[in-house]
Protein backbone atom coordinates (compact mmCIF):
# COMPACT_ATOMS: atom_id res chain seq x y z
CA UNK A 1 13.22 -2.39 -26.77
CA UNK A 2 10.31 -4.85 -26.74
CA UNK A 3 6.98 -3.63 -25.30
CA UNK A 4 5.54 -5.96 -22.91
CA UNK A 5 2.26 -7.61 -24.13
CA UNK A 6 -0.04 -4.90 -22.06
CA UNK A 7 -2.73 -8.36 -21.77
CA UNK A 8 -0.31 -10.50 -20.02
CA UNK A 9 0.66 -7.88 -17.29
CA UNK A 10 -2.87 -7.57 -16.47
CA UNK A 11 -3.47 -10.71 -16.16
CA UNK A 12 -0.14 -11.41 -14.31
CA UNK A 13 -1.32 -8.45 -12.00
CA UNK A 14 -4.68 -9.74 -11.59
CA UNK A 15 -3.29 -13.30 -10.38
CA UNK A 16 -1.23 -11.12 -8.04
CA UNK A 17 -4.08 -9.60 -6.95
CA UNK A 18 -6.22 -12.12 -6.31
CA UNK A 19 -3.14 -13.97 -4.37
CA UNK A 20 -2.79 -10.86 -2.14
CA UNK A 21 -6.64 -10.78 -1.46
CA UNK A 22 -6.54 -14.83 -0.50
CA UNK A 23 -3.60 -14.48 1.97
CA UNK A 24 -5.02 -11.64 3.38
CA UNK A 25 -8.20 -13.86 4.42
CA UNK A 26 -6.63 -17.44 4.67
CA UNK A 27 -4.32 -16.48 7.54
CA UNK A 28 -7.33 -16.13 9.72
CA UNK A 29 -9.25 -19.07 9.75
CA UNK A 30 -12.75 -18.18 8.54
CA UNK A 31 -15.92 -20.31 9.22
CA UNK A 32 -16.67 -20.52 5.76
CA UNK A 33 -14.99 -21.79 2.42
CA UNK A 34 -13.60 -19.41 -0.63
CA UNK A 35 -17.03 -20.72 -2.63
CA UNK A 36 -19.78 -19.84 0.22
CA UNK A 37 -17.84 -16.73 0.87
CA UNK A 38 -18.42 -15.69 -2.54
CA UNK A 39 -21.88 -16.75 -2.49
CA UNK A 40 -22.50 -14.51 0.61
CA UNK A 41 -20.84 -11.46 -1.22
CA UNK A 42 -22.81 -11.96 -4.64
CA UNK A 43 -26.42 -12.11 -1.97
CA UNK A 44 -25.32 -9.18 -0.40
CA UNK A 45 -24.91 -7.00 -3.64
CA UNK A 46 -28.10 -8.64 -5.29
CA UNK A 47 -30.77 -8.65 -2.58
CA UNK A 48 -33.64 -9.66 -4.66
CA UNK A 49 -31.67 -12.77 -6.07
CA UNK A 50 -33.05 -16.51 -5.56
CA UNK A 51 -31.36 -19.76 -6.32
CA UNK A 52 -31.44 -19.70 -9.53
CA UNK A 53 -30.68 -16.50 -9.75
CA UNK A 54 -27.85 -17.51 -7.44
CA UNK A 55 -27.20 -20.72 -9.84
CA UNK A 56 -26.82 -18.57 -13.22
CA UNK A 57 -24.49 -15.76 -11.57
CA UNK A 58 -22.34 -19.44 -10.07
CA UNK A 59 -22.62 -20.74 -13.51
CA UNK A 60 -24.27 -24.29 -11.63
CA UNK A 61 -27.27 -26.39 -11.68
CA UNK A 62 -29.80 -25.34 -9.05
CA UNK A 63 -29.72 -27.98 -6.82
CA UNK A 64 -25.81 -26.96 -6.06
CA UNK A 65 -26.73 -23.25 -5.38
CA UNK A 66 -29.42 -24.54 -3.17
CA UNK A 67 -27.02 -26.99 -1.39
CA UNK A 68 -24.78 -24.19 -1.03
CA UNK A 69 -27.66 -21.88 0.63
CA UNK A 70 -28.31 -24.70 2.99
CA UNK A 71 -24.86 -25.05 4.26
CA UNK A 72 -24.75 -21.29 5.22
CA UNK A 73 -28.07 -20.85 6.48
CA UNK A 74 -27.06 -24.14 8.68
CA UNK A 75 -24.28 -22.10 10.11
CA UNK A 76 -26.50 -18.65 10.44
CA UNK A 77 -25.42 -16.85 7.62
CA UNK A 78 -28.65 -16.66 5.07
CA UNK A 79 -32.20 -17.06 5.95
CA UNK A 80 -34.97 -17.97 3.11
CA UNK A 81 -37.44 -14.86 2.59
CA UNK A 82 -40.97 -15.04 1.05
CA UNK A 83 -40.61 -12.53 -1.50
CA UNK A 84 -43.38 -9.68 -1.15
CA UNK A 85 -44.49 -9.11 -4.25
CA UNK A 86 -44.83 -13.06 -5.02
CA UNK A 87 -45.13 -15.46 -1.91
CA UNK A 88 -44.48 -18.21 -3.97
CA UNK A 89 -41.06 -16.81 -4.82
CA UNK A 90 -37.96 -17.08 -2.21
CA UNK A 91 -35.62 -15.02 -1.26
CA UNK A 92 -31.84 -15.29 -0.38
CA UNK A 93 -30.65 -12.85 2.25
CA UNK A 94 -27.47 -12.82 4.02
CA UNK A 95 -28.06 -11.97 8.14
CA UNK A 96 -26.59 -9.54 10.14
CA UNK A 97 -23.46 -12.08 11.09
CA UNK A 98 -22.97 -12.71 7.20
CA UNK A 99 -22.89 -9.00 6.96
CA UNK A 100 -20.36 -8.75 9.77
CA UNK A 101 -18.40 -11.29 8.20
CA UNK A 102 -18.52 -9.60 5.03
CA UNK A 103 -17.36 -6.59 6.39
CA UNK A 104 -14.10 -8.50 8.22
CA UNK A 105 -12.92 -9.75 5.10
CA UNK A 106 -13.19 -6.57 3.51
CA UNK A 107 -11.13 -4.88 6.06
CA UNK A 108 -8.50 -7.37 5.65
CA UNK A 109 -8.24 -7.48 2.11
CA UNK A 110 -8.00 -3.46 2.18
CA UNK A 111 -5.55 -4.06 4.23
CA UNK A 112 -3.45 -6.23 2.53
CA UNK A 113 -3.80 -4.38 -0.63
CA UNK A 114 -2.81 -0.85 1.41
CA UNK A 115 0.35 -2.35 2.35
CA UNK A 116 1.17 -3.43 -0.93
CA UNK A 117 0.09 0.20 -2.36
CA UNK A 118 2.94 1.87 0.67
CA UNK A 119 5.73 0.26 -0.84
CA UNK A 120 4.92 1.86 -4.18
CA UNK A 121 5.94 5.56 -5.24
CA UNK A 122 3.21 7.91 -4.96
CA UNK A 123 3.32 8.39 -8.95
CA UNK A 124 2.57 4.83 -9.33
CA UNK A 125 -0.81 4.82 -6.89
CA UNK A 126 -1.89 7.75 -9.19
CA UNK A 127 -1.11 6.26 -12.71
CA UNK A 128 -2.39 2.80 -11.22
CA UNK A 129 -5.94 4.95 -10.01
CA UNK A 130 -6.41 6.18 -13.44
CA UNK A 131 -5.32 3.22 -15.45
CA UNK A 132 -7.85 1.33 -12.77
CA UNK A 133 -10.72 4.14 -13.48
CA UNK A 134 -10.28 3.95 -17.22
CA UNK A 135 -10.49 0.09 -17.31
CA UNK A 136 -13.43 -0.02 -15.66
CA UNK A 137 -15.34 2.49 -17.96
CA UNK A 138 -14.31 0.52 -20.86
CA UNK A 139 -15.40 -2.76 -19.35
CA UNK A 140 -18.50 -1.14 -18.20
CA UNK A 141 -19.44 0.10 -21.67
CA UNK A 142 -18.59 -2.99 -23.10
CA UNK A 143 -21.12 -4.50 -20.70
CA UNK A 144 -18.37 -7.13 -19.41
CA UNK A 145 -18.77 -5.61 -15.83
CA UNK A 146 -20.72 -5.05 -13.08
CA UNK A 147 -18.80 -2.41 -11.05
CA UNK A 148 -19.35 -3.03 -6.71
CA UNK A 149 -20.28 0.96 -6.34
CA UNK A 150 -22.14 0.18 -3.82
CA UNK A 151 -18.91 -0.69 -1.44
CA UNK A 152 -16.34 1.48 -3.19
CA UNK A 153 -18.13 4.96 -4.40
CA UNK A 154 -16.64 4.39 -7.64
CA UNK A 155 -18.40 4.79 -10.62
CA UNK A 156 -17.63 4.06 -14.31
CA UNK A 157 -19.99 5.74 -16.11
């Protein structure tokens, strides 16, 4: 018997993944597009980022991470900071409705991905959490990842 290429389920899973995260927020019609909402996440992890801070995590020019800061502090979701330690410098910091927002999504998405998790044995959750846990110590080491401990208490190193 032919052993699946181990690379190609991951990244099948991953696609699956990232489909089950999308539906779980595109049902509800959020104020905000796929791009700023990803912007809002990578400001709230990274409070001492600036544009082009912002613009080298994005992989764009500055001027489009700026433009993308306007939009959402337009709707209320980031405010411009003086940075302390160097007035000339700015800030990016999501506000208390980005945070809120931030938070809804996450709930959905955990939801989505805990009813996906019920229909599978309880033998598969626990090889999944280790397989999960190892992946993301070897990624870490590698220095190909930045794990979000901050939001899930789980640590790689």
């Amino acid at each position: 018997m032919e052993r699946p290429d181990l690379t190609a389920a991951i990244d099948a899973a991953a696609e699956t993944l990232v489909g089950v995260l999308d539906s779980a927020v595109s049902r509800h019609r959020l104020s905000v597009s796929p791009t700023q909402l990803r912007v809002l996440s990578l400001l709230s992890i990274r409070p001492e980022i600036n544009v082009n801070g912002l613009a080298a995590l994005l992989d764009v020019v500055p001027s489009s991470a700026s433009r993308l800061c306007d939009r959402l502090e337009a709707i209320g979701l980031v405010r411009r900071t003086a940075d302390p330690r160097d007035r000339r410098e700015v800030r990016l910091v999501p506000t208390a409705a980005a945070e809120v927002l931030l938070a809804e999504v996450r709930s959905r998405r955990h939801e989505a991905v805990r009813a996906v998790l019920e229909r599978m044995p309880a033998r598969g959750q626990q090889d999944l959490l280790g397989a999960l846990v190892a992946f993301g110590r070897a990624a870490t080491r590698a220095g190909g990842a930045r794990p979000a401990v901050h939001r899930t208490g789980i640590h790689f190193d």
